[in-house]
PDB file of N, CA and C in Angstrom:
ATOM      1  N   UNK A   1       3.958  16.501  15.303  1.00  0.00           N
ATOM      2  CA  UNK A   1       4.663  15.413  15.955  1.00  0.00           C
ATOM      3  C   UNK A   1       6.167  15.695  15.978  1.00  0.00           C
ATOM      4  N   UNK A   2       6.451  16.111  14.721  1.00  0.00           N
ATOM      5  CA  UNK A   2       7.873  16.632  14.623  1.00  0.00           C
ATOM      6  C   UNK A   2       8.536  17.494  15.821  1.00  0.00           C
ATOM      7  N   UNK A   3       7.618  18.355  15.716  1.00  0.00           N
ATOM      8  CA  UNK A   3       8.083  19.403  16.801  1.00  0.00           C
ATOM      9  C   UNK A   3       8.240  19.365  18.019  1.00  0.00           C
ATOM     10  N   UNK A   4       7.079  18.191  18.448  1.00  0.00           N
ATOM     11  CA  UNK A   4       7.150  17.995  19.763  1.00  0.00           C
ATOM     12  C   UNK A   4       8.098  17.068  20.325  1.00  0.00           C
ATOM     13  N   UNK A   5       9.097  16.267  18.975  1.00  0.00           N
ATOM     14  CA  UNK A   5      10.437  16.054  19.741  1.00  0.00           C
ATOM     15  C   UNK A   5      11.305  16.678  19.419  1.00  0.00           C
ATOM     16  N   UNK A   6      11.264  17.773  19.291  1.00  0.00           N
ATOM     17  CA  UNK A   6      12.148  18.864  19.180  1.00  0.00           C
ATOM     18  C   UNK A   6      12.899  19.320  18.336  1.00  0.00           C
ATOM     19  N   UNK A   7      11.621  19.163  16.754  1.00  0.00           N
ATOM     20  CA  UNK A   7      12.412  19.927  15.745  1.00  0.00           C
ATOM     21  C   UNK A   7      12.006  21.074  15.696  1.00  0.00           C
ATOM     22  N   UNK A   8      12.299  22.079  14.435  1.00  0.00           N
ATOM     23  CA  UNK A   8      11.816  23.003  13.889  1.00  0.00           C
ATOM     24  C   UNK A   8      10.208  23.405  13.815  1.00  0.00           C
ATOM     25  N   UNK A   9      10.015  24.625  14.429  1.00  0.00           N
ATOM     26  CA  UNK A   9       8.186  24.733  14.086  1.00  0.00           C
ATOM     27  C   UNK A   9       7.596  24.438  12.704  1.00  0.00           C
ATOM     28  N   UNK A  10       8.829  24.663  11.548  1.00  0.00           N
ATOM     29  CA  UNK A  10       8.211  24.786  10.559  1.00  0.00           C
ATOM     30  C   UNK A  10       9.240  23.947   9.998  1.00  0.00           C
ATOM     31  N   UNK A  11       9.300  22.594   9.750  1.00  0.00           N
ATOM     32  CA  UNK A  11      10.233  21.647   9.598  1.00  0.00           C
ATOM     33  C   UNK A  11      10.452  21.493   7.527  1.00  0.00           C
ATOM     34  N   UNK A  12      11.451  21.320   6.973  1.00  0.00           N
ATOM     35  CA  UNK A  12      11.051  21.437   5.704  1.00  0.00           C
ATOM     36  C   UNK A  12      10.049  20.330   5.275  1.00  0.00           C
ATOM     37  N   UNK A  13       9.176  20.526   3.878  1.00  0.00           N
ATOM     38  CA  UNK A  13       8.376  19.702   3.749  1.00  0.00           C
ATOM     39  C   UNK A  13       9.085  17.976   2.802  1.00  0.00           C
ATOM     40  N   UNK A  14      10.006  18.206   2.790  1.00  0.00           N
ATOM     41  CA  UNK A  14      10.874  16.744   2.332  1.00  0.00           C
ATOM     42  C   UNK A  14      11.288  16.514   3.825  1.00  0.00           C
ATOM     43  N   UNK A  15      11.370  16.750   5.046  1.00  0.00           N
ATOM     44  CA  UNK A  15      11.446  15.965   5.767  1.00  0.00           C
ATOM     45  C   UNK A  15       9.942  15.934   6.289  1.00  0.00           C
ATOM     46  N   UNK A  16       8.938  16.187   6.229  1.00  0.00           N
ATOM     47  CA  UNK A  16       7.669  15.691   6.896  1.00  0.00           C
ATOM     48  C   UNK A  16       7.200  14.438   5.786  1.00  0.00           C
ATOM     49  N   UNK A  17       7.586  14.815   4.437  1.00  0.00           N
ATOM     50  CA  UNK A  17       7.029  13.354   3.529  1.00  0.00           C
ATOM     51  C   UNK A  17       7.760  12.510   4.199  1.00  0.00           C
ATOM     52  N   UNK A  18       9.246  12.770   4.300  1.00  0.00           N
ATOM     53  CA  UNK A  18       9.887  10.945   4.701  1.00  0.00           C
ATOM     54  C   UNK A  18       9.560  10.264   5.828  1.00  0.00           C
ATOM     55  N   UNK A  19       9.297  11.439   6.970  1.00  0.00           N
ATOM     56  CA  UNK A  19       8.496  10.673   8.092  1.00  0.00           C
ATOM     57  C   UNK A  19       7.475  10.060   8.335  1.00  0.00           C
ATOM     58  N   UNK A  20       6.361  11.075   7.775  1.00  0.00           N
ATOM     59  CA  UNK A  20       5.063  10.882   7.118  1.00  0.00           C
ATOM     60  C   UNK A  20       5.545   8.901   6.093  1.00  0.00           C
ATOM     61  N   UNK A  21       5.902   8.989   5.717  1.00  0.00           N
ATOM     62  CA  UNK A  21       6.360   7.709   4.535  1.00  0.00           C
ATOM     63  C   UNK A  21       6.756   6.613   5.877  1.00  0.00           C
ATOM     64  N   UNK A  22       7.139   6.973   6.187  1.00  0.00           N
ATOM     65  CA  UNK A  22       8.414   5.737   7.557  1.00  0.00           C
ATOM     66  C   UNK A  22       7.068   5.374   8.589  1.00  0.00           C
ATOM     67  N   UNK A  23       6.364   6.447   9.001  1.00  0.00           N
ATOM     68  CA  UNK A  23       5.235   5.873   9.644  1.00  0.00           C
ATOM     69  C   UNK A  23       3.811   5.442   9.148  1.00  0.00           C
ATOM     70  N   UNK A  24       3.717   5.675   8.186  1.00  0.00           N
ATOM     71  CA  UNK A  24       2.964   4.461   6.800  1.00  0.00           C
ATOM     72  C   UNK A  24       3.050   3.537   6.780  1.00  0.00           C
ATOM     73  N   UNK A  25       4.724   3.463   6.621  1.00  0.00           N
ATOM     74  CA  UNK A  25       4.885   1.787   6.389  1.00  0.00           C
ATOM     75  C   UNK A  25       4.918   1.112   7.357  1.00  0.00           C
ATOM     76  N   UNK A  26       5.797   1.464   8.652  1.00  0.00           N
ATOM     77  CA  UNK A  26       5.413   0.968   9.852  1.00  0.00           C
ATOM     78  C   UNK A  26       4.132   0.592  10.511  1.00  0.00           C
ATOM     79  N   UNK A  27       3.126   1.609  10.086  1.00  0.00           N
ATOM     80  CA  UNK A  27       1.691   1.049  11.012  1.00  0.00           C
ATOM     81  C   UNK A  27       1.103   0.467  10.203  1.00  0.00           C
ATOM     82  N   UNK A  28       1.409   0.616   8.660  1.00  0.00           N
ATOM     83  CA  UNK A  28       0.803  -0.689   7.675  1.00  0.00           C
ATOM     84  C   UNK A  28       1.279  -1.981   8.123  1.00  0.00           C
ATOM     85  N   UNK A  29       2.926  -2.305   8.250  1.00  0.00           N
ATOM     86  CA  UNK A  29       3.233  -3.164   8.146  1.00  0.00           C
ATOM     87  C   UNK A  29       3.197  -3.793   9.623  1.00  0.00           C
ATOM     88  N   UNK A  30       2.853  -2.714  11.076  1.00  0.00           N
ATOM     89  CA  UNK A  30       2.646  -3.350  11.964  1.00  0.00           C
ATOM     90  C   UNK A  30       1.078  -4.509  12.182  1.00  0.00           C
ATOM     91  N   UNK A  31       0.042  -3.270  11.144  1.00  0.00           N
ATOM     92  CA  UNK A  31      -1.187  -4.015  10.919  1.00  0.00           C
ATOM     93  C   UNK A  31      -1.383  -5.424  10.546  1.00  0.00           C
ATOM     94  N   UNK A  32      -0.799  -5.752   9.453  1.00  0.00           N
ATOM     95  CA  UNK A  32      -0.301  -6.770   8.403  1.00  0.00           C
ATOM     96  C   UNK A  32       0.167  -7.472   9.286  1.00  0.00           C
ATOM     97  N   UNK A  33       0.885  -7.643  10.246  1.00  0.00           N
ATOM     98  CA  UNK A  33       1.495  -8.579  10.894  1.00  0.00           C
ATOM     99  C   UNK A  33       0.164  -8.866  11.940  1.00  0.00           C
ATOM    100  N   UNK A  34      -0.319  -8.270  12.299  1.00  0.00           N
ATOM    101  CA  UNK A  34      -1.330  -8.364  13.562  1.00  0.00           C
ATOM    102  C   UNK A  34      -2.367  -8.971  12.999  1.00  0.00           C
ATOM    103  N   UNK A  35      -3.265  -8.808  11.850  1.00  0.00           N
ATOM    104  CA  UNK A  35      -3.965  -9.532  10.922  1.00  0.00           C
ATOM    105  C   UNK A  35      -3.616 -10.943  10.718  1.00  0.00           C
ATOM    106  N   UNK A  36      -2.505 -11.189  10.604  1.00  0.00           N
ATOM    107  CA  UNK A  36      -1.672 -12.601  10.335  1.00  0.00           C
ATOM    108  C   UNK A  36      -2.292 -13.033  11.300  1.00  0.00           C
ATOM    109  N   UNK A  37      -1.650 -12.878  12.710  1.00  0.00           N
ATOM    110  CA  UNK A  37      -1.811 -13.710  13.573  1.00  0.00           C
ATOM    111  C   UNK A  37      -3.208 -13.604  14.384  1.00  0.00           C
ATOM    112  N   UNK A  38      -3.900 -12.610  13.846  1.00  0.00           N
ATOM    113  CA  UNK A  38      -5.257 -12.813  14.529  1.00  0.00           C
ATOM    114  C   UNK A  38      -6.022 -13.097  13.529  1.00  0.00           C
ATOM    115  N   UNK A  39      -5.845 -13.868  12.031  1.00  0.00           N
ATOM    116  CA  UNK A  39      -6.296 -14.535  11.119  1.00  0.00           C
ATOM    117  C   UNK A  39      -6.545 -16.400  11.665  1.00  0.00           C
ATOM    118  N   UNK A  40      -5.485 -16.720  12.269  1.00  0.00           N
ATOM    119  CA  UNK A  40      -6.033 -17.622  12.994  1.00  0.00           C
ATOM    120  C   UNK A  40      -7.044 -17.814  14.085  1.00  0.00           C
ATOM    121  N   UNK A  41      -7.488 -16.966  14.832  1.00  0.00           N
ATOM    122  CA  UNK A  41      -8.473 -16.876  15.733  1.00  0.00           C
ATOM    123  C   UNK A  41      -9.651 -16.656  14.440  1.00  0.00           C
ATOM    124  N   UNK A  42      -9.716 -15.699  13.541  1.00  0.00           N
ATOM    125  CA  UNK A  42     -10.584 -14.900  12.816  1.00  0.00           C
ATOM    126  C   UNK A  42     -10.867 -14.234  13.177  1.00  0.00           C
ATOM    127  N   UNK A  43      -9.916 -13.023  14.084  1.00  0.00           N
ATOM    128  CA  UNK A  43     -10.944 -11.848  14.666  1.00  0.00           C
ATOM    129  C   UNK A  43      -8.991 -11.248  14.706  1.00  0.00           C
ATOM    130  N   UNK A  44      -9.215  -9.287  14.780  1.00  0.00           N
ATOM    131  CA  UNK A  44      -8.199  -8.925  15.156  1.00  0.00           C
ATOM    132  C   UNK A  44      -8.532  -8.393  16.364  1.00  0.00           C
ATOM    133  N   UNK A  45      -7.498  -8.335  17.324  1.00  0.00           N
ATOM    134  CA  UNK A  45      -7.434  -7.946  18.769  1.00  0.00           C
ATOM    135  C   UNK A  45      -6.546  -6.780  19.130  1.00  0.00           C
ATOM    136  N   UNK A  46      -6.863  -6.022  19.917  1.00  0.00           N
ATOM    137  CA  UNK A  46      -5.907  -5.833  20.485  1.00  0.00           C
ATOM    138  C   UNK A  46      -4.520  -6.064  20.733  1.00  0.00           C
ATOM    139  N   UNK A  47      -5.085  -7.386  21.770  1.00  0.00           N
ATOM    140  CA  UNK A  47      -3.737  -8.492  22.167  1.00  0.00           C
ATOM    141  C   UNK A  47      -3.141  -8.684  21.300  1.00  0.00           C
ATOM    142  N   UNK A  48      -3.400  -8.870  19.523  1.00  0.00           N
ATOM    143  CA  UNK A  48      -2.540  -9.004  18.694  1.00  0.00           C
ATOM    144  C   UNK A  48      -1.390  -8.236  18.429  1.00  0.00           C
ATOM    145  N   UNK A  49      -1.598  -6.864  18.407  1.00  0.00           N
ATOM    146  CA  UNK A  49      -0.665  -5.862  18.615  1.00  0.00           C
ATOM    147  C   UNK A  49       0.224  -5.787  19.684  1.00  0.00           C
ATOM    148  N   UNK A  50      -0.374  -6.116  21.162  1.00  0.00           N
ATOM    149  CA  UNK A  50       0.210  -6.294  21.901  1.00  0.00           C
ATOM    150  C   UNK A  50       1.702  -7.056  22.288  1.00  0.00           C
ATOM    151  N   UNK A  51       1.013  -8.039  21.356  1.00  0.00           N
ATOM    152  CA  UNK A  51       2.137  -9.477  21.117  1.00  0.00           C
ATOM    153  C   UNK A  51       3.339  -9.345  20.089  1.00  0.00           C
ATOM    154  N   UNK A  52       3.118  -8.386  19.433  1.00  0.00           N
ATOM    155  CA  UNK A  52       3.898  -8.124  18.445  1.00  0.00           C
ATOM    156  C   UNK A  52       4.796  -6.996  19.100  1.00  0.00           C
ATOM    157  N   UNK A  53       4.421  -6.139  19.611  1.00  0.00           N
ATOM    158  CA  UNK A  53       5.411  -5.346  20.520  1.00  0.00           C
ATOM    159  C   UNK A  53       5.870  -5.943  21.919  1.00  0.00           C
ATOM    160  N   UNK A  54       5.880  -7.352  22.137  1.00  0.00           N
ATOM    161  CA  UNK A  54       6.224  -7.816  23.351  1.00  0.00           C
ATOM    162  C   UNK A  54       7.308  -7.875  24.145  1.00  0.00           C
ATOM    163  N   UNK A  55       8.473  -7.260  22.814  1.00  0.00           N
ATOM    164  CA  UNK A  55       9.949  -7.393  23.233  1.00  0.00           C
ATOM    165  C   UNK A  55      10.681  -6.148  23.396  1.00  0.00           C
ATOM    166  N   UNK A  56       9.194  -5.013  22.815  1.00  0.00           N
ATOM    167  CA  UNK A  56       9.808  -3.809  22.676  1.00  0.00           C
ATOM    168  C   UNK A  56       9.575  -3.082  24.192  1.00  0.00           C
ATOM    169  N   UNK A  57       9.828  -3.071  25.539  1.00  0.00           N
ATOM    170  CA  UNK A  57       9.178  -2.849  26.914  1.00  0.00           C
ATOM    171  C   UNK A  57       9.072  -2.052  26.905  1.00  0.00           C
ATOM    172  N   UNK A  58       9.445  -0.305  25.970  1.00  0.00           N
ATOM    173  CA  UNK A  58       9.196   0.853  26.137  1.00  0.00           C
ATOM    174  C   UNK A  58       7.515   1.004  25.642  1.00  0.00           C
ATOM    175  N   UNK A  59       7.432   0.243  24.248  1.00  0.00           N
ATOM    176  CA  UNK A  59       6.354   0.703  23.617  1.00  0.00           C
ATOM    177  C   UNK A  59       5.356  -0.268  24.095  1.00  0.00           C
ATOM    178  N   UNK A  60       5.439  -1.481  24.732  1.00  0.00           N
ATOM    179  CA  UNK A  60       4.785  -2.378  25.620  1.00  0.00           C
ATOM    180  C   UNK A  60       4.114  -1.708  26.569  1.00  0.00           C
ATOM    181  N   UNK A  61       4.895  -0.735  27.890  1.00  0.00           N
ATOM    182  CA  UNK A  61       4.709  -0.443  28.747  1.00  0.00           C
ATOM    183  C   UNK A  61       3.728   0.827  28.266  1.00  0.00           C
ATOM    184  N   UNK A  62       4.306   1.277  27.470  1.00  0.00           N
ATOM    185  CA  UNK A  62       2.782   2.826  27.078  1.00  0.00           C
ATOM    186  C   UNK A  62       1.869   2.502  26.407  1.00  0.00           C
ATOM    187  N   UNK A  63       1.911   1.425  25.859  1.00  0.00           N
ATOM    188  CA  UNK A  63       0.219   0.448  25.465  1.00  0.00           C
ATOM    189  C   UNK A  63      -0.563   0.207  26.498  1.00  0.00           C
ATOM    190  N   UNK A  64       0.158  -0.353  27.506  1.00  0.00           N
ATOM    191  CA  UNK A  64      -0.774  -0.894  27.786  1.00  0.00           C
ATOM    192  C   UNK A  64      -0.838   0.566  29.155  1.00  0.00           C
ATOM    193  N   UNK A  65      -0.504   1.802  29.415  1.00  0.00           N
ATOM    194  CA  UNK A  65      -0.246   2.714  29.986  1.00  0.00           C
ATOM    195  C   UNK A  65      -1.599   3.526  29.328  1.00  0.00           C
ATOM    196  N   UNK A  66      -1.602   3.248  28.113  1.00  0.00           N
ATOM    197  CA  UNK A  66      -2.729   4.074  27.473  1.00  0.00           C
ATOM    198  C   UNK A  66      -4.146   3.620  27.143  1.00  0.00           C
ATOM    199  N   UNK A  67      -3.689   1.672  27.274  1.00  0.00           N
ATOM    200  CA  UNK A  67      -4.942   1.330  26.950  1.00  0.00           C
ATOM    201  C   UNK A  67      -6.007   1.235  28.980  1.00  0.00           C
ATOM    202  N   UNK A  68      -4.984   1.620  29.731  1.00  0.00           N
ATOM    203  CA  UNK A  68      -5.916   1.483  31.041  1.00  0.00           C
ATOM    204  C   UNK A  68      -5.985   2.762  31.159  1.00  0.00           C
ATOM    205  N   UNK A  69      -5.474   3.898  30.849  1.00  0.00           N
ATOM    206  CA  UNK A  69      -6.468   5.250  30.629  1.00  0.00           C
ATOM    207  C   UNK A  69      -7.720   5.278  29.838  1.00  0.00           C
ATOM    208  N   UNK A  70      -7.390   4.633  28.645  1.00  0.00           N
ATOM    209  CA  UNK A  70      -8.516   4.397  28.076  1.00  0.00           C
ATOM    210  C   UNK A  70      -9.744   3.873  29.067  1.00  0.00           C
ATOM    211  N   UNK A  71      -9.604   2.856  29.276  1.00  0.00           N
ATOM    212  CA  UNK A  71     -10.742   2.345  30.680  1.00  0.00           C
ATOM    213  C   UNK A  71     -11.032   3.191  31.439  1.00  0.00           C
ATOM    214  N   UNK A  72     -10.283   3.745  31.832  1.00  0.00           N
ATOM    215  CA  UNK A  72     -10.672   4.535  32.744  1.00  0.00           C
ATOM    216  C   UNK A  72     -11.419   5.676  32.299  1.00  0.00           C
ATOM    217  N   UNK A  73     -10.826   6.316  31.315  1.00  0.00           N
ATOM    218  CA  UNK A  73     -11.780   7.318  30.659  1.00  0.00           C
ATOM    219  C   UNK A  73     -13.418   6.625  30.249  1.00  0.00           C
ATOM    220  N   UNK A  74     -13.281   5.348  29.781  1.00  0.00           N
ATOM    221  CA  UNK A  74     -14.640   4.860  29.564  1.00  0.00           C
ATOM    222  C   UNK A  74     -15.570   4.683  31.184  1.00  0.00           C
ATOM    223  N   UNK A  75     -15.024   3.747  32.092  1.00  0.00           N
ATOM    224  CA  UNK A  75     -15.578   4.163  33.446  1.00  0.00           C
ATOM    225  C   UNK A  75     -15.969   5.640  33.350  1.00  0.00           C
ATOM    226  N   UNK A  76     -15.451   6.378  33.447  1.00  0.00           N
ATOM    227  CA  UNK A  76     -15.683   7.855  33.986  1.00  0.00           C
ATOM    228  C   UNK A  76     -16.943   8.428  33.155  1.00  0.00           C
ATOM    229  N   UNK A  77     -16.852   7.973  32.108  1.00  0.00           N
ATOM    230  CA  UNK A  77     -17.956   8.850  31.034  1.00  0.00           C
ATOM    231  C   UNK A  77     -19.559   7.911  31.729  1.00  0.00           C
ATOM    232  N   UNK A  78     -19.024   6.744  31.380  1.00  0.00           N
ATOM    233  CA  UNK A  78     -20.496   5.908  32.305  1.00  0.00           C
ATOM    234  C   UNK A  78     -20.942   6.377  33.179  1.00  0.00           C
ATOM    235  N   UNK A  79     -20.061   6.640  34.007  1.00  0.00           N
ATOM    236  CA  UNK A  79     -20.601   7.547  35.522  1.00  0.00           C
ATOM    237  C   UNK A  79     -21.171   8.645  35.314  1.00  0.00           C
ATOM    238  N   UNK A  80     -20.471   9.347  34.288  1.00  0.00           N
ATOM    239  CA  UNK A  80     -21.443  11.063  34.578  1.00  0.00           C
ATOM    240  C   UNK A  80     -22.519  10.665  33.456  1.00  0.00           C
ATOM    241  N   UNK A  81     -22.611   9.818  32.457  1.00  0.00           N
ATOM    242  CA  UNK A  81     -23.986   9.501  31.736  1.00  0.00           C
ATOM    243  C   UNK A  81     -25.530   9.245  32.990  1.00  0.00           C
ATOM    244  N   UNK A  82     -24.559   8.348  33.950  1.00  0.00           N
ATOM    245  CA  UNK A  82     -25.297   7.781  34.922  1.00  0.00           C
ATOM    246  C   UNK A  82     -26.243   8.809  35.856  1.00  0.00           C
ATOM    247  N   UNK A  83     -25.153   9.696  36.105  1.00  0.00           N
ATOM    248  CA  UNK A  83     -25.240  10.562  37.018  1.00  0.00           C
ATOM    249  C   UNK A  83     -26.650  11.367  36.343  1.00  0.00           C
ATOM    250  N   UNK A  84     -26.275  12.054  35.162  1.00  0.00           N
ATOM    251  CA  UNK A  84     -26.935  12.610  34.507  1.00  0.00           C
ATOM    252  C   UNK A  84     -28.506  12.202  34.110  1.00  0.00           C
ATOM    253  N   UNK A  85     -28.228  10.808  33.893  1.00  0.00           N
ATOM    254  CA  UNK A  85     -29.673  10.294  33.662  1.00  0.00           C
ATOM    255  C   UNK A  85     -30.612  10.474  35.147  1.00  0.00           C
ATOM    256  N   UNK A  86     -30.042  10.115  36.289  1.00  0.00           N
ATOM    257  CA  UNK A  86     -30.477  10.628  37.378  1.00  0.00           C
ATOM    258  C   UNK A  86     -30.819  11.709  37.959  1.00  0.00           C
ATOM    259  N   UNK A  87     -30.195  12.727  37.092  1.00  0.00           N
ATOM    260  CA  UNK A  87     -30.704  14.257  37.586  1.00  0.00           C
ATOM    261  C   UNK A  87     -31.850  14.564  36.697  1.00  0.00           C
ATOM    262  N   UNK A  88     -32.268  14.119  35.099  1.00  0.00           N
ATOM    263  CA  UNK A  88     -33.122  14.139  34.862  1.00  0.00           C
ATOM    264  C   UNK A  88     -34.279  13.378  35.634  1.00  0.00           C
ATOM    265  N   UNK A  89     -34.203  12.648  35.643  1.00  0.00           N
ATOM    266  CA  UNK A  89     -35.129  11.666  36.231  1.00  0.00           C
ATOM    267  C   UNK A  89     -35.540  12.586  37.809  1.00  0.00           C
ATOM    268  N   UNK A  90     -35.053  13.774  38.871  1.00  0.00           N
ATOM    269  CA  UNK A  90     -35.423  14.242  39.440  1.00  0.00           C
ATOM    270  C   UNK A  90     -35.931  15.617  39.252  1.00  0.00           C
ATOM    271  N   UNK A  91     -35.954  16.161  38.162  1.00  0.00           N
ATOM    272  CA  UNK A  91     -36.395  17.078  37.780  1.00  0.00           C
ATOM    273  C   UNK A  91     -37.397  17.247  37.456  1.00  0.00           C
TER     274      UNK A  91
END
């Protein structure tokens, strides 16, 4: 991850713990917050996360950028399952 924003190939290993550490606590503590508020429904969502990055429009916009690839990748796999079950079925 490091590298690919443009550090060192071989970055020292006291800076991969502190990052490694910074994004721990962040996706713990983004969890923890999303739990909260989808503790009132009793279910966690998606949308919970969603809502919590609502102000951030960079990381908003590639959520939800990634969660309709996602769909789409799921469409697509249905189709060639589909497809597939049909070519057996003529064989």
């Amino acid at each position: 991850m490091m590298y690919g924003f443009g550090d060192d190939p071989n970055p020292l290993p006291e800076t991969v713990a502190l990052v490694e550490d910074i994004v721990v606590e962040y996706v713990t503590d983004m969890a923890h917050k999303a739990q909260d508020i989808g503790s009132k429904r009793g279910k966690l969502s998606v949308d919970d996360f969603l809502y919590l990055i609502r102000k951030d429009l960079p990381k908003l916009n590639r959520c939800t950028e990634l969660l309709s690839m996602q769909e789409e990748l799921k469409q697509a796999r249905k189709a060639f399952e589909v497809d597939e079950e049909k070519l057996g079925t003529l064989e």
